[in-house]
Protein backbone atom coordinates (compact mmCIF):
# COMPACT_ATOMS: atom_id res chain seq x y z
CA UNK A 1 -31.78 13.00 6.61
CA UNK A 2 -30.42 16.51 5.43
CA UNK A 3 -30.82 17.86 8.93
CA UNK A 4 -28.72 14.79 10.74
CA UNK A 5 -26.17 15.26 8.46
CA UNK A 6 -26.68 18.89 8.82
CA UNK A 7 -26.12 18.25 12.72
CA UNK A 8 -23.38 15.72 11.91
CA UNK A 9 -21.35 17.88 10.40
CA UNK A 10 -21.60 21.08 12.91
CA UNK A 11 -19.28 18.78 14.97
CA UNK A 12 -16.70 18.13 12.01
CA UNK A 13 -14.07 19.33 13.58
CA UNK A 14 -14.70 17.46 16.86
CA UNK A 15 -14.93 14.00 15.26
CA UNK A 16 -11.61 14.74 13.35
CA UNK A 17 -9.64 15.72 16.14
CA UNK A 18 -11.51 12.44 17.84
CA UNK A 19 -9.85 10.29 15.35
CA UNK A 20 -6.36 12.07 15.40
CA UNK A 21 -6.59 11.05 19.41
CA UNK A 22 -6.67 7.57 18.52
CA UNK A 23 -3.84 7.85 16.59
CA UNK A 24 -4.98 8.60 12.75
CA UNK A 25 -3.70 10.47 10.11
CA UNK A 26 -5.32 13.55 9.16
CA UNK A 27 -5.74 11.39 5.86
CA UNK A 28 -6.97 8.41 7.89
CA UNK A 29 -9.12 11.10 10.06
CA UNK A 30 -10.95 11.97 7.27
CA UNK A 31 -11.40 8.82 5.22
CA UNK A 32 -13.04 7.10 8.22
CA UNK A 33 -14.70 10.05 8.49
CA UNK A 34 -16.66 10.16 5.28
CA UNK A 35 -17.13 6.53 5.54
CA UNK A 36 -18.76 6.55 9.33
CA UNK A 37 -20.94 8.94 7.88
CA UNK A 38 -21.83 6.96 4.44
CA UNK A 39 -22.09 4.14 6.96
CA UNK A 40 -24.40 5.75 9.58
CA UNK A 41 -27.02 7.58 7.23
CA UNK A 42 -27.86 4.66 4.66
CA UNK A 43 -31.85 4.46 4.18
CA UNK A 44 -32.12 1.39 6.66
CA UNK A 45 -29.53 2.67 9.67
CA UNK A 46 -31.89 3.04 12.46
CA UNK A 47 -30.75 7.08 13.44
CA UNK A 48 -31.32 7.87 17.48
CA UNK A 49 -32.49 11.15 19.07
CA UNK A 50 -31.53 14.55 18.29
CA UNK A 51 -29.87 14.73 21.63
CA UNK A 52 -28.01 11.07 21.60
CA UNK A 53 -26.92 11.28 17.60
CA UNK A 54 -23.86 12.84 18.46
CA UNK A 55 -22.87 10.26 21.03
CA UNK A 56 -23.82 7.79 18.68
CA UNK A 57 -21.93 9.16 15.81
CA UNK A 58 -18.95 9.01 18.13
CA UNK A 59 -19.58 5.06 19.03
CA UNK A 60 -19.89 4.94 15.04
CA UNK A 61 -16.77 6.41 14.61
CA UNK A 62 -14.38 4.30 17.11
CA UNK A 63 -16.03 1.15 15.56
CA UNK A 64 -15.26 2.82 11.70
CA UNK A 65 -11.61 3.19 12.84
CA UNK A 66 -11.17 -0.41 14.60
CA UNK A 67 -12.69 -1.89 11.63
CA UNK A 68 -10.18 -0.32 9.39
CA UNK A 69 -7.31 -1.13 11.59
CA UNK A 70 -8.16 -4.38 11.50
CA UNK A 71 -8.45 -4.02 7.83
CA UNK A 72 -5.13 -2.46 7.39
CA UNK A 73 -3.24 -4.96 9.57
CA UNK A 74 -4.95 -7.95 7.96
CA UNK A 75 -3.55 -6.43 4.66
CA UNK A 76 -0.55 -5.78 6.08
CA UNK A 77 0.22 -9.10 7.33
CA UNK A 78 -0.75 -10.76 3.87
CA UNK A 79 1.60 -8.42 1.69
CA UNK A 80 4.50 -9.11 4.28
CA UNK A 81 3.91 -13.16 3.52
CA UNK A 82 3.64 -12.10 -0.02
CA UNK A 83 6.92 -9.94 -0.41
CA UNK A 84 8.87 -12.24 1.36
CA UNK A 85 12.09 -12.83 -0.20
CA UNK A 86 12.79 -16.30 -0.94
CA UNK A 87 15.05 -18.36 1.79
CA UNK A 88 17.88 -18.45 -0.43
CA UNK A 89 17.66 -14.81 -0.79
CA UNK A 90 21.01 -12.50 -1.01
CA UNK A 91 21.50 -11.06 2.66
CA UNK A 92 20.80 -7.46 3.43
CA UNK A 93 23.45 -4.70 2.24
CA UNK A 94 25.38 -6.77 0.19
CA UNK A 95 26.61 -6.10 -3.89
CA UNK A 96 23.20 -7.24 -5.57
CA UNK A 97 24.22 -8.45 -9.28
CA UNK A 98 21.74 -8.21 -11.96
CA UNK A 99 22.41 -8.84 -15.47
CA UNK A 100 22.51 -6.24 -17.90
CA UNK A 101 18.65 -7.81 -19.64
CA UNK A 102 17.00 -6.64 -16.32
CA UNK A 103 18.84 -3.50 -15.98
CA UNK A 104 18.02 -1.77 -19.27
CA UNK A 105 14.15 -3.70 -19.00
CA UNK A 106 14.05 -1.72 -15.51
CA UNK A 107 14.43 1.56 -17.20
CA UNK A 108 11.12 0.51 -19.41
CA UNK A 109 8.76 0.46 -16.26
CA UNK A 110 6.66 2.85 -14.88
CA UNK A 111 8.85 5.09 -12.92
CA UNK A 112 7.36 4.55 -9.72
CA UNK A 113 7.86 1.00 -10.55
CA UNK A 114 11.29 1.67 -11.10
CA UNK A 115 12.22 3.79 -8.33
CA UNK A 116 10.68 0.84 -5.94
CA UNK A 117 13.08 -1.80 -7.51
CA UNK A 118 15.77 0.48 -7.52
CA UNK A 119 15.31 1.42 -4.26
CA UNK A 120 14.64 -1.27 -2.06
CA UNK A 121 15.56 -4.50 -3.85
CA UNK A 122 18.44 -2.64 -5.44
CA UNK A 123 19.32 -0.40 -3.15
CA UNK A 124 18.67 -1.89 -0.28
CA UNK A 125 16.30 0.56 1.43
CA UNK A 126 13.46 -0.67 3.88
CA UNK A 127 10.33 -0.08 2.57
CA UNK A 128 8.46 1.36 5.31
CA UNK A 129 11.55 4.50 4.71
CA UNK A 130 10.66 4.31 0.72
CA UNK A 131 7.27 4.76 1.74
CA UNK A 132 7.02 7.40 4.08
CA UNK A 133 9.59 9.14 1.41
CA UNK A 134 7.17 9.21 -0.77
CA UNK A 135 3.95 10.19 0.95
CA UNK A 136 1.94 6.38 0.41
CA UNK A 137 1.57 3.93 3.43
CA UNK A 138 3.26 1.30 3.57
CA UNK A 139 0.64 -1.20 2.43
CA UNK A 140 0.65 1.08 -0.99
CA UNK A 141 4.51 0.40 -1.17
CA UNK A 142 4.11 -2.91 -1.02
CA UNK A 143 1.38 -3.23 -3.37
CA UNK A 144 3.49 -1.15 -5.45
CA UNK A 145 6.86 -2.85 -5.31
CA UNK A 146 4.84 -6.41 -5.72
CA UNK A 147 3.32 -4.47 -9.38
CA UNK A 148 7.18 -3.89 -9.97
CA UNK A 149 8.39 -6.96 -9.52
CA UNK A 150 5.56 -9.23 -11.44
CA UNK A 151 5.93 -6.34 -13.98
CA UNK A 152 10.23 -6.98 -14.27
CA UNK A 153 9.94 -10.60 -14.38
CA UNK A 154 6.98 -10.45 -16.73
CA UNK A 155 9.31 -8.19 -19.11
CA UNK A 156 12.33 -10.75 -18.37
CA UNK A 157 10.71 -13.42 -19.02
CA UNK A 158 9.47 -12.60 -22.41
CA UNK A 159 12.86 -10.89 -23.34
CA UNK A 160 15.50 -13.52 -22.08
CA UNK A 161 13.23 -16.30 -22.15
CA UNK A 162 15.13 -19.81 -20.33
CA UNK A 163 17.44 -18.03 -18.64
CA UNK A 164 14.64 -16.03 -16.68
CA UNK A 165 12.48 -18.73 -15.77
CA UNK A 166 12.52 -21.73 -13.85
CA UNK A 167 13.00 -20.02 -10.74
CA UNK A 168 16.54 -17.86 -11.65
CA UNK A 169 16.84 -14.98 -10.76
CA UNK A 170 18.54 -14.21 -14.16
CA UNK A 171 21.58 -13.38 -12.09
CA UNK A 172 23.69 -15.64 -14.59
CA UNK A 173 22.01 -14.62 -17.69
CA UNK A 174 23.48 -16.16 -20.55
CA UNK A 175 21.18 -14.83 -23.10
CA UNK A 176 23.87 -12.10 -24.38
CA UNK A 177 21.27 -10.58 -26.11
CA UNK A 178 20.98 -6.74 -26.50
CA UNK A 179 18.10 -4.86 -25.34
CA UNK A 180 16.36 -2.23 -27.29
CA UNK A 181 14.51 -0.19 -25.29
C-alpha cells in the first residue's frame, strides 16, 4: 500500500493540473484529490498493475470530481428552494424597513452572520458577489445567510414576541420596547 501511494503521489502534480482542466479550483483540485486517493486505497479497493494504476487513478479521479459536482449542484439546488424569499417578498433594490428590535438584535450576531444580513437582505447584494467577496462558495453563503436568518428571527422572536411571529416580518413592530444589547 505505501508503495502505490508512494507511486500515486510522484504524479501529484499531474492529477492536480488534471482537475484544474476540468474546471476545479485549486481548492476543489485538491479536496477531490485527497478524497480519490482515501477512496482508491481503502483495504478492499481492488488496486491494478503497476503499469495501469496511474490510468486508473486518473478514471478515479474524473469519477471523484463528477460525483462531487453532482453533489454540489444537488446542494445547490436545495439551498436555492430553501432561501427563497417568500412571494410577497419586497422587490429587489428598493428601501427595506426594519424596525429598530431587529436592528440593534442584528448587531448581537455573529459577525459573519451579520455582515450576510446586512449585506444581501439589507443591502441588497447578490449572494454569489458576497460570496466570492469573501473567499467561501456560494453553497457556504447560503448555508451561512440561512444560520443568519433562523438566528435573527430566533432572537426576534424571543425579544418582541407577537409582533415577530405569525409570519410578520416585524416590519410594523409595535412592541416599542428598548433593546439592551
Amino acid at each position: 500500500m505505501t508503495a502505490t501511494l508512494a507511486q500515486l503521489m510522484g504524479h501529484r502534480g499531474e492529477f492536480v493540473a488534471f482537475l484544474r482542466k476540468q474546471g476545479a479550483t485549486a481548492a476543489l483540485a485538491e479536496d477531490v484529490l485527497q478524497s480519490a486517493l482515501l477512496r482508491g486505497l481503502e483495504p478492499w479497493a481492488e488496486l491494478p498493475g503497476d503499469d495501469s494504476l496511474v490510468p486508473w487513478f486518473y478514471r478515479v479521479l474524473r469519477n471523484a470530481l463528477i460525483d462531487q459536482a453532482r453533489r454540489a449542484a444537488t446542494a445547490e439546488r436545495a439551498l436555492e428552494r430553501y432561501a427563497q424569499e417568500p412571494s410577497d417578498a419586497e422587490p429587489a433594490g428598493e428601501t427595506r424597513r426594519v424596525c429598530g428590535c431587529a436592528r440593534q438584535l442584528l448587531r448581537a450576531l455573529k459577525p459573519e452572520y451579520a455582515a450576510m444580513i446586512e449585506r444581501i437582505d439589507l443591502g441588497g447584494e447578490a449572494i454569489e458577489e458576497v460570496a466570492r467577496a469573501g473567499g467561501i462558495t456560494p453553497n457556504n453563503a447560503y448555508v451561512r445567510l440561512h444560520r443568519a436568518r433562523k438566528a435573527l428571527r430566533d432572537r426576534l422572536e424571543a425579544f418582541c414576541g407577537k409582533c415577530a411571529t405569525g409570519g410578520g416580518r416585524c416590519t410594523d413592530c409595535y412592541c416599542h420596547a428598548e433593546v439592551g444589547v
